[in-house]
N, C-alpha and C. Protein backbone atom coordinates (compact mmCIF):
# COMPACT_ATOMS: atom_id res chain seq x y z
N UNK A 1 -2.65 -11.68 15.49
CA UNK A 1 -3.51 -10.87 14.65
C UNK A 1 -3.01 -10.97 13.21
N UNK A 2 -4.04 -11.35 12.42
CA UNK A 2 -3.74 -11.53 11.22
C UNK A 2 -3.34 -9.78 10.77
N UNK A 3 -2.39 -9.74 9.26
CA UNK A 3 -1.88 -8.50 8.31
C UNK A 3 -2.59 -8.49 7.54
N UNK A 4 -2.29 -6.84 6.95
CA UNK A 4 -3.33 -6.70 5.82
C UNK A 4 -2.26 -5.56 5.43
N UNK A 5 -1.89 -5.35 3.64
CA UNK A 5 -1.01 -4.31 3.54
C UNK A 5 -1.98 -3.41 2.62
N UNK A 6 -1.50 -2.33 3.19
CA UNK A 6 -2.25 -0.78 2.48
C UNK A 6 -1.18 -0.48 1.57
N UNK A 7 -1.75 0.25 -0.06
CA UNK A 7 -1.25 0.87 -0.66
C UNK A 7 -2.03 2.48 -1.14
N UNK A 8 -1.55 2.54 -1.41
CA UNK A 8 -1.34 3.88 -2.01
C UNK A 8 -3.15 4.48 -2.49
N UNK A 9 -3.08 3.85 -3.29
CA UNK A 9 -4.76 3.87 -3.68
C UNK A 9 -5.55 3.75 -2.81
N UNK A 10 -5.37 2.98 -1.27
CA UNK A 10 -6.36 2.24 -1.01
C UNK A 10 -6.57 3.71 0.24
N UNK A 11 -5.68 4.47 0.24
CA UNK A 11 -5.34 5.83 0.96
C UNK A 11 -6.61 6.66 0.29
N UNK A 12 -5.70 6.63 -1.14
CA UNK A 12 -6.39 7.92 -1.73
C UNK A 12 -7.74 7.90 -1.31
N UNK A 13 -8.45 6.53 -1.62
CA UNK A 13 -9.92 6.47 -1.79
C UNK A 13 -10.54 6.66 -0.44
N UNK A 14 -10.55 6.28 0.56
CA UNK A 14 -10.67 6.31 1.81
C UNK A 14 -11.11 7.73 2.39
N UNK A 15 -9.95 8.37 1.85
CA UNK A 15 -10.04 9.67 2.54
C UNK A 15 -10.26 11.28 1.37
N UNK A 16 -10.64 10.33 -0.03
CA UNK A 16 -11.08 11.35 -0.75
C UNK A 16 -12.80 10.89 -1.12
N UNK A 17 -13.78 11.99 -0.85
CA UNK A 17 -15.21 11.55 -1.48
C UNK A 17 -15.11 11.62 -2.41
N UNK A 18 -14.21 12.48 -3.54
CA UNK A 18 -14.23 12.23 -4.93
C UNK A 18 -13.53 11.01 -5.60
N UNK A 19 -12.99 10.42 -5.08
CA UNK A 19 -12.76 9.11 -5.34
C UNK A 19 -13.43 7.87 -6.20
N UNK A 20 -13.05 7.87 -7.28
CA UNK A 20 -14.32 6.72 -8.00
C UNK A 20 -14.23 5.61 -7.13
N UNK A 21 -13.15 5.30 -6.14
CA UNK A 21 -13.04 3.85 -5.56
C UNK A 21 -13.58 4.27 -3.84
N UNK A 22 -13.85 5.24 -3.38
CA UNK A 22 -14.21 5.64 -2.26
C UNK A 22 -15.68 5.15 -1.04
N UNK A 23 -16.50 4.62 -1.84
CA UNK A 23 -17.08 3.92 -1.36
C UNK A 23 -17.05 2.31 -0.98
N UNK A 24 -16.44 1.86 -2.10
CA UNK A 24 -15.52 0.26 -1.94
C UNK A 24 -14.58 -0.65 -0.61
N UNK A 25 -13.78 1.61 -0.76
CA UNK A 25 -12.71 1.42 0.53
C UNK A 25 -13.11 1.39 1.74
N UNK A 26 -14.19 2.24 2.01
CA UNK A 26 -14.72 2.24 3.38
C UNK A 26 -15.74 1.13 3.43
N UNK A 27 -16.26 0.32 2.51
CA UNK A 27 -16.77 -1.06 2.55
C UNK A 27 -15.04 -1.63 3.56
N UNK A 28 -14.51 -2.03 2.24
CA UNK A 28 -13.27 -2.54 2.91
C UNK A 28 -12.81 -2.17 4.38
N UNK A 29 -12.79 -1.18 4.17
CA UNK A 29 -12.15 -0.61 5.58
C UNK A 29 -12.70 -1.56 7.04
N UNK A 30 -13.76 -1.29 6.51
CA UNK A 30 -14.98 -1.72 7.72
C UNK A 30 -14.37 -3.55 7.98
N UNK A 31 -14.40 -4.07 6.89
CA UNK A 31 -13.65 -5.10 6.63
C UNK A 31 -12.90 -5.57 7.40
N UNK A 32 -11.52 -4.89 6.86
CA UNK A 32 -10.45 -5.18 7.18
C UNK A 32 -9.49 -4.42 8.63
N UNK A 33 -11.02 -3.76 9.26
CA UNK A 33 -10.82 -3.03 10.57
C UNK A 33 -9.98 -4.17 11.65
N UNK A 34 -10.41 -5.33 12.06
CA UNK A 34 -9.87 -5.45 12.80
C UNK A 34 -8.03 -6.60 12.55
N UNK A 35 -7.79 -6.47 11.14
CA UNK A 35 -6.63 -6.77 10.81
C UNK A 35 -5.27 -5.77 11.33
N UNK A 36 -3.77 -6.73 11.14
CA UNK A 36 -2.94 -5.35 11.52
C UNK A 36 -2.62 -4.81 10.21
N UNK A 37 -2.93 -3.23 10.35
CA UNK A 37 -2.72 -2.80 8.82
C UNK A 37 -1.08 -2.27 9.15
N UNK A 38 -0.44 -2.73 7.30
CA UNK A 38 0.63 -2.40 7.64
C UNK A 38 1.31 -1.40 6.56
N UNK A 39 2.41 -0.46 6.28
CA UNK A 39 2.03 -0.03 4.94
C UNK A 39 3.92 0.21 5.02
N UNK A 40 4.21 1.07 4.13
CA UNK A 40 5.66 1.38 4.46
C UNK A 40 5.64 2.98 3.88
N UNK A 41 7.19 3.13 4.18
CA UNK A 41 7.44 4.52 3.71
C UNK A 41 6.83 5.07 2.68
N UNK A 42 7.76 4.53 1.50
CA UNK A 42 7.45 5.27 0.16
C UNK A 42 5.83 5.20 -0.11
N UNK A 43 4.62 4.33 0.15
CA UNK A 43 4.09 4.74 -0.11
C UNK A 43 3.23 5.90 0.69
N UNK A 44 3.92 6.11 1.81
CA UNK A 44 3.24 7.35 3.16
C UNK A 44 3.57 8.40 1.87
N UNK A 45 4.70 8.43 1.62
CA UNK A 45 5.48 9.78 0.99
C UNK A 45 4.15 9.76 -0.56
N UNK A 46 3.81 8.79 -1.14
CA UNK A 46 3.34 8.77 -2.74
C UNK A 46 2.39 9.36 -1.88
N UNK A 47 1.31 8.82 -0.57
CA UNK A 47 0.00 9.25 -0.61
C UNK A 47 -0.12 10.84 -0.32
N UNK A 48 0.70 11.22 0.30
CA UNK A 48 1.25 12.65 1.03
C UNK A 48 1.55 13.62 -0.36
N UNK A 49 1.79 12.87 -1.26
CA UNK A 49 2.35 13.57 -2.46
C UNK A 49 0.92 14.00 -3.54
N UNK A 50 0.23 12.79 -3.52
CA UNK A 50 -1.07 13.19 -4.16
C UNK A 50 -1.83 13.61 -2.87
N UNK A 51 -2.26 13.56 -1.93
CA UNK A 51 -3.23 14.27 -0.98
C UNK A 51 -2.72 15.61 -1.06
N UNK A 52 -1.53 16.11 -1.50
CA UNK A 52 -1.21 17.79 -1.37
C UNK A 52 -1.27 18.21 -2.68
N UNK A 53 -1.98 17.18 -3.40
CA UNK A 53 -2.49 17.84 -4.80
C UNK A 53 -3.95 18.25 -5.13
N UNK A 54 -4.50 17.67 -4.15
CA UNK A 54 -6.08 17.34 -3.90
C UNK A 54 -6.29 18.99 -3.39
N UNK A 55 -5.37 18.73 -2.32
CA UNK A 55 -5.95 20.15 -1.25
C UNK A 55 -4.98 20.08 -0.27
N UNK A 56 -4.63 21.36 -0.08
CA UNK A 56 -3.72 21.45 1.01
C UNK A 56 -3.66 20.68 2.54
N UNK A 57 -4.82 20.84 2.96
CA UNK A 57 -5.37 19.88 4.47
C UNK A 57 -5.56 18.57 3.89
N UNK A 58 -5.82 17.58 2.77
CA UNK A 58 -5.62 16.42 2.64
C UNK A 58 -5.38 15.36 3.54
N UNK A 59 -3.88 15.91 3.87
CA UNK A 59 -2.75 14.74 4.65
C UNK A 59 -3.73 14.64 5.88
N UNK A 60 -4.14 15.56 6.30
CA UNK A 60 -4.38 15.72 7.51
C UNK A 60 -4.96 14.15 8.53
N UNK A 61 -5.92 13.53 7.56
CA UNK A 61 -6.87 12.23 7.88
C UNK A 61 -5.87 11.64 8.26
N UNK A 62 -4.62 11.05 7.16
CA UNK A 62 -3.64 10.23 7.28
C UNK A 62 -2.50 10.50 8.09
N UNK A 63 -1.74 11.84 8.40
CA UNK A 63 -1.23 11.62 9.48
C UNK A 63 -2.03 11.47 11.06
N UNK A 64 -3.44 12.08 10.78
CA UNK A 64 -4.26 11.65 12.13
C UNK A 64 -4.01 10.13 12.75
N UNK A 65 -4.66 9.51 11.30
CA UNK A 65 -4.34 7.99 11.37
C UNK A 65 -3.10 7.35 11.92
N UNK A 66 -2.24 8.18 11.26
CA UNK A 66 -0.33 7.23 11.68
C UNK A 66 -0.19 7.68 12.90
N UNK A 67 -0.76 9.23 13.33
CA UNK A 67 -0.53 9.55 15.37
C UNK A 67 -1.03 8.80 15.85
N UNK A 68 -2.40 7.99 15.62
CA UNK A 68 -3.08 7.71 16.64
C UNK A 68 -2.69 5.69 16.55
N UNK A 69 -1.52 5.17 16.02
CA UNK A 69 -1.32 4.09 15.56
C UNK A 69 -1.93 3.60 14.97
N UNK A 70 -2.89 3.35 14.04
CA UNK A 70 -4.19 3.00 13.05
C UNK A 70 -3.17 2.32 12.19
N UNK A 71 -1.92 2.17 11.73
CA UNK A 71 -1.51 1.24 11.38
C UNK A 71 -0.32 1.29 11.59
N UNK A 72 0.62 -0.02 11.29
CA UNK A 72 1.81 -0.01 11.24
C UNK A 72 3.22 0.56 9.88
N UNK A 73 4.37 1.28 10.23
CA UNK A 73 5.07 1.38 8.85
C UNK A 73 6.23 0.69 8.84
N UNK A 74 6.45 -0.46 7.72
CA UNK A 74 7.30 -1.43 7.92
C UNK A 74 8.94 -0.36 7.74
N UNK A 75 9.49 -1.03 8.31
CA UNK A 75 11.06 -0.06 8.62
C UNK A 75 11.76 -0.73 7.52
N UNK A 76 11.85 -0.35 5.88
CA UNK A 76 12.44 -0.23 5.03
C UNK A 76 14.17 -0.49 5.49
N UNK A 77 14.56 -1.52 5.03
CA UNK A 77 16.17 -1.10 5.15
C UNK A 77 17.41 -0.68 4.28
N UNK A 78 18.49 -0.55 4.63
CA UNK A 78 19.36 -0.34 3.23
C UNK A 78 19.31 -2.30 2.33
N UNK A 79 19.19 -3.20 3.59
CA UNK A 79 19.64 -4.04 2.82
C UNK A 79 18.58 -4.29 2.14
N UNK A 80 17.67 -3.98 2.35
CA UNK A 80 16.05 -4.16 1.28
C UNK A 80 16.27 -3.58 -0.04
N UNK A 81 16.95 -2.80 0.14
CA UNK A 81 17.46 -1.90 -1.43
C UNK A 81 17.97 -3.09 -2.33
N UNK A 82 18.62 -4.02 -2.03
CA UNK A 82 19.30 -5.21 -3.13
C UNK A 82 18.23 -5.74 -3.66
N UNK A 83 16.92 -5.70 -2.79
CA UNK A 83 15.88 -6.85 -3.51
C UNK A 83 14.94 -4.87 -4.75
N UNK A 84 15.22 -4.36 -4.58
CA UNK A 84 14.07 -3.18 -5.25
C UNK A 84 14.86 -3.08 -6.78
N UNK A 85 15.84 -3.06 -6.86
CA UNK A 85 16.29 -3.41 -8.06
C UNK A 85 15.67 -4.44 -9.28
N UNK A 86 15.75 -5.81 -8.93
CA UNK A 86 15.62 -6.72 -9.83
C UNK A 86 14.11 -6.83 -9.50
N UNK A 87 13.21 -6.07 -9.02
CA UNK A 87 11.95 -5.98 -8.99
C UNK A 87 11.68 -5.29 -9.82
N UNK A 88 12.05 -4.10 -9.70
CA UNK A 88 11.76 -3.06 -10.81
C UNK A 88 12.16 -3.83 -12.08
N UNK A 89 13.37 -4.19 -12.73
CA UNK A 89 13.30 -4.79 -13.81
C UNK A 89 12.63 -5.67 -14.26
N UNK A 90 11.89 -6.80 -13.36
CA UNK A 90 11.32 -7.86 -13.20
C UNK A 90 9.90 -7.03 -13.82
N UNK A 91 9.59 -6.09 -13.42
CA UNK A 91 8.51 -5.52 -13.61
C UNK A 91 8.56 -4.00 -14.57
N UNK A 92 9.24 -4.63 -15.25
CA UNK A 92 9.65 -2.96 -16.02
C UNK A 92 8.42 -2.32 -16.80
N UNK A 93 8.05 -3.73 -17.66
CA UNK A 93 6.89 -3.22 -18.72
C UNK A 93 5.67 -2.69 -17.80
N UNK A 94 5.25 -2.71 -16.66
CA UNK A 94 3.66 -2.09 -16.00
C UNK A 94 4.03 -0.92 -15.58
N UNK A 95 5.12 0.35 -15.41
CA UNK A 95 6.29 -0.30 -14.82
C UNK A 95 5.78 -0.39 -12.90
N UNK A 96 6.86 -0.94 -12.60
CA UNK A 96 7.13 -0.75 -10.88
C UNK A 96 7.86 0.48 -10.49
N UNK A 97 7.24 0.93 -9.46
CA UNK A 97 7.70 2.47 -8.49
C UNK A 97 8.18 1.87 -7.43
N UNK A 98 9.01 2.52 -6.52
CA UNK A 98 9.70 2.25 -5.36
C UNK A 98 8.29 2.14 -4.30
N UNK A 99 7.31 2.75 -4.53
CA UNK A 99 5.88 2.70 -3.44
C UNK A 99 5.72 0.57 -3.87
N UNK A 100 5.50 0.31 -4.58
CA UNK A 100 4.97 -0.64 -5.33
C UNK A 100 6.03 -2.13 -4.62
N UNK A 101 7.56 -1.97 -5.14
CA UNK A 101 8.15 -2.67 -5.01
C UNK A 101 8.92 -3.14 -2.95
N UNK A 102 8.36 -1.61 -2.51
CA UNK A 102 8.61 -1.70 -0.89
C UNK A 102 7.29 -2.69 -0.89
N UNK A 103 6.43 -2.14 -1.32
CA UNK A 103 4.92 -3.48 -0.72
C UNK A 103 5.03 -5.16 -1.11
N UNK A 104 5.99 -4.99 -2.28
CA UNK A 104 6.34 -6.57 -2.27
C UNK A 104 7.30 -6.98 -1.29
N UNK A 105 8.05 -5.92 -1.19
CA UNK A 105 9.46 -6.06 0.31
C UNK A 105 8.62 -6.35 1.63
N UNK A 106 7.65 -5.88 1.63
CA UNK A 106 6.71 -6.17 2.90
C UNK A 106 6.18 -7.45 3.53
N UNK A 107 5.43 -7.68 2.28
CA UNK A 107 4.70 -8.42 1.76
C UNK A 107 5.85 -10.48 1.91
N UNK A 108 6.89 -9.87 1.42
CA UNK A 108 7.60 -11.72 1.92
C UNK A 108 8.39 -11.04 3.43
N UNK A 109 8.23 -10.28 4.17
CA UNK A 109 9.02 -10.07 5.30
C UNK A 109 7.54 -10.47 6.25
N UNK A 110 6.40 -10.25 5.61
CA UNK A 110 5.30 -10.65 6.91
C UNK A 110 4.90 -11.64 6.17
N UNK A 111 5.22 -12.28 5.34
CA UNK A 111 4.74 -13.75 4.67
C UNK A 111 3.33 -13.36 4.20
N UNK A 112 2.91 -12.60 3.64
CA UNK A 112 1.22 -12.31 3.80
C UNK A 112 1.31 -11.83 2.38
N UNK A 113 0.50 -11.82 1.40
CA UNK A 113 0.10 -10.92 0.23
C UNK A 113 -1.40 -10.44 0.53
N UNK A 114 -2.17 -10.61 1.28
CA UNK A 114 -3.25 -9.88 1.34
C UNK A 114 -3.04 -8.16 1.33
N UNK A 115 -3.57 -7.71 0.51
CA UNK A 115 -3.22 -6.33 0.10
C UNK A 115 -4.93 -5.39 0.22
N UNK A 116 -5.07 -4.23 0.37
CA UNK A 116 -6.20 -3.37 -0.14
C UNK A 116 -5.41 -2.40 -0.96
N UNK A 117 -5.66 -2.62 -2.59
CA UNK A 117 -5.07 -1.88 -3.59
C UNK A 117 -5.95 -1.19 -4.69
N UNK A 118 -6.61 -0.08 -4.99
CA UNK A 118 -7.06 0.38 -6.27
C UNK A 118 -6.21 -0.18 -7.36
N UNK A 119 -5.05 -0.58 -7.38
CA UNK A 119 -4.36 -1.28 -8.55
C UNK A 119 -4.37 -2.43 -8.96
N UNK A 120 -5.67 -2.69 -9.22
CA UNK A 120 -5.87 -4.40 -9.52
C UNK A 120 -5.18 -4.61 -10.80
N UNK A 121 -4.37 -3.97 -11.52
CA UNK A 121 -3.51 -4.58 -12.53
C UNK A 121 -2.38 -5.17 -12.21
N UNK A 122 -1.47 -4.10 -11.61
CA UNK A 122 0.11 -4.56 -10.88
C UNK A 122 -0.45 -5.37 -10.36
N UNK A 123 -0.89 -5.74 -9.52
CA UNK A 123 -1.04 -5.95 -7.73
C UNK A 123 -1.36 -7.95 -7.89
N UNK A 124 -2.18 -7.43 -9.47
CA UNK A 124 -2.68 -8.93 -10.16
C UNK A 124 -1.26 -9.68 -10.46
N UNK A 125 -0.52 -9.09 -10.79
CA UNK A 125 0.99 -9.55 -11.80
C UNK A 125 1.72 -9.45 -10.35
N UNK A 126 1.77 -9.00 -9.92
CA UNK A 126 3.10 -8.63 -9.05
C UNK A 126 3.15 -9.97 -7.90
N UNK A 127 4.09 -10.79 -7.67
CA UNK A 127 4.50 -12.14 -7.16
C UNK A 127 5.49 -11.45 -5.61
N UNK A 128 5.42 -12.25 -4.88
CA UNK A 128 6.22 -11.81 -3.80
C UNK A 128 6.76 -13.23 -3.04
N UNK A 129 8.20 -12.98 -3.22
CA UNK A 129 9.03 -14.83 -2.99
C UNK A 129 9.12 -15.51 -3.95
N UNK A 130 8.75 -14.27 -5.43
CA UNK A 130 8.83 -14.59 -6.49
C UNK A 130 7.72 -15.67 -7.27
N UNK A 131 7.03 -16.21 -6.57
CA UNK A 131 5.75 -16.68 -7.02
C UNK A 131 4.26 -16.84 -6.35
N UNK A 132 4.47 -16.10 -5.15
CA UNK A 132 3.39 -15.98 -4.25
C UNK A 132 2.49 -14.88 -5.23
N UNK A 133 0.86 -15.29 -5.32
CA UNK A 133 0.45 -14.24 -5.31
C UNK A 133 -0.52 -13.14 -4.53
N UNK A 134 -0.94 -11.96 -4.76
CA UNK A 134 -1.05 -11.16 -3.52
C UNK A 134 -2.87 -11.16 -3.74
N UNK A 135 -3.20 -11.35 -2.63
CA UNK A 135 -4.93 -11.29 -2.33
C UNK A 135 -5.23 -10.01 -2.59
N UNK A 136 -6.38 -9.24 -3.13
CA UNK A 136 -6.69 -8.05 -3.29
C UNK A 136 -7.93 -7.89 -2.51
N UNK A 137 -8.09 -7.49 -1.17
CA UNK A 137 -8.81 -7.58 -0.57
C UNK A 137 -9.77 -6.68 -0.68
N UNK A 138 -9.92 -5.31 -2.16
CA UNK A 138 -10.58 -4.42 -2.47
C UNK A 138 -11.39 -4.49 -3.37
């Protein structure tokens, strides 16, 4: 089964109707339904962080989603920490967040850059294996 990596945005929109990108995503969604979606920590924690800004019940869609396995969360390691460093600097001027730079950590551990991202700026710039670039499947 082919990958597909979720970020942060591609959360928000999905599961907010106020969303300027919210109709796009559930285009996508529909899409990229039968791919393995994969996402990681930090950005569970970024989407969890803005969905409890929205509205208290927010999260709710998205941890529904992670109980019922609807996607996978890549297991972040300590030794992954050596590569988040010289990413972030690599990427200082847009800048890069730890949500951002785990999805490039992802991203050369499943060999895949196909991404669903509201951030078509980073996501445009951002290289993974250092010159791969990432599909924006949104």
């Amino acid at each position: 089964m082919a990958n597909v990596i979720i970020d942060t945005g591609f959360f928000l929109a999905v599961l907010s109707e106020n969303d300027q990108f919210h109709r796009r995503a559930l285009v996508a969604a529909a899409k990229i339904a039968k791919l393995r979606w994969w996402t990681t920590w930090p950005v569970l924690t970024e989407t969890c962080h803005f969905l409890g800004k929205m509205k208290p019940t927010a999260m709710d869609g998205l941890l529904r989603l992670l109980e019922s396995s609807g996607f996978a969360v890549f297991d972040l390691k300590i030794e992954h920490m050596k590569r988040v460093r010289p990413l972030v600097e690599k990427y200082r001027d847009l800048p890069m967040d730890l949500a951002d730079a785990s999805l490039v950590i992802l991203a050369e551990d499943l060999g895949c850059g196909d991404i669903v991202s509201t951030d078509q700026r980073d996501f445009h710039v951002y290289r993974f294996k250092n010159h791969k670039p990432f599909k924006n499947l949104l």
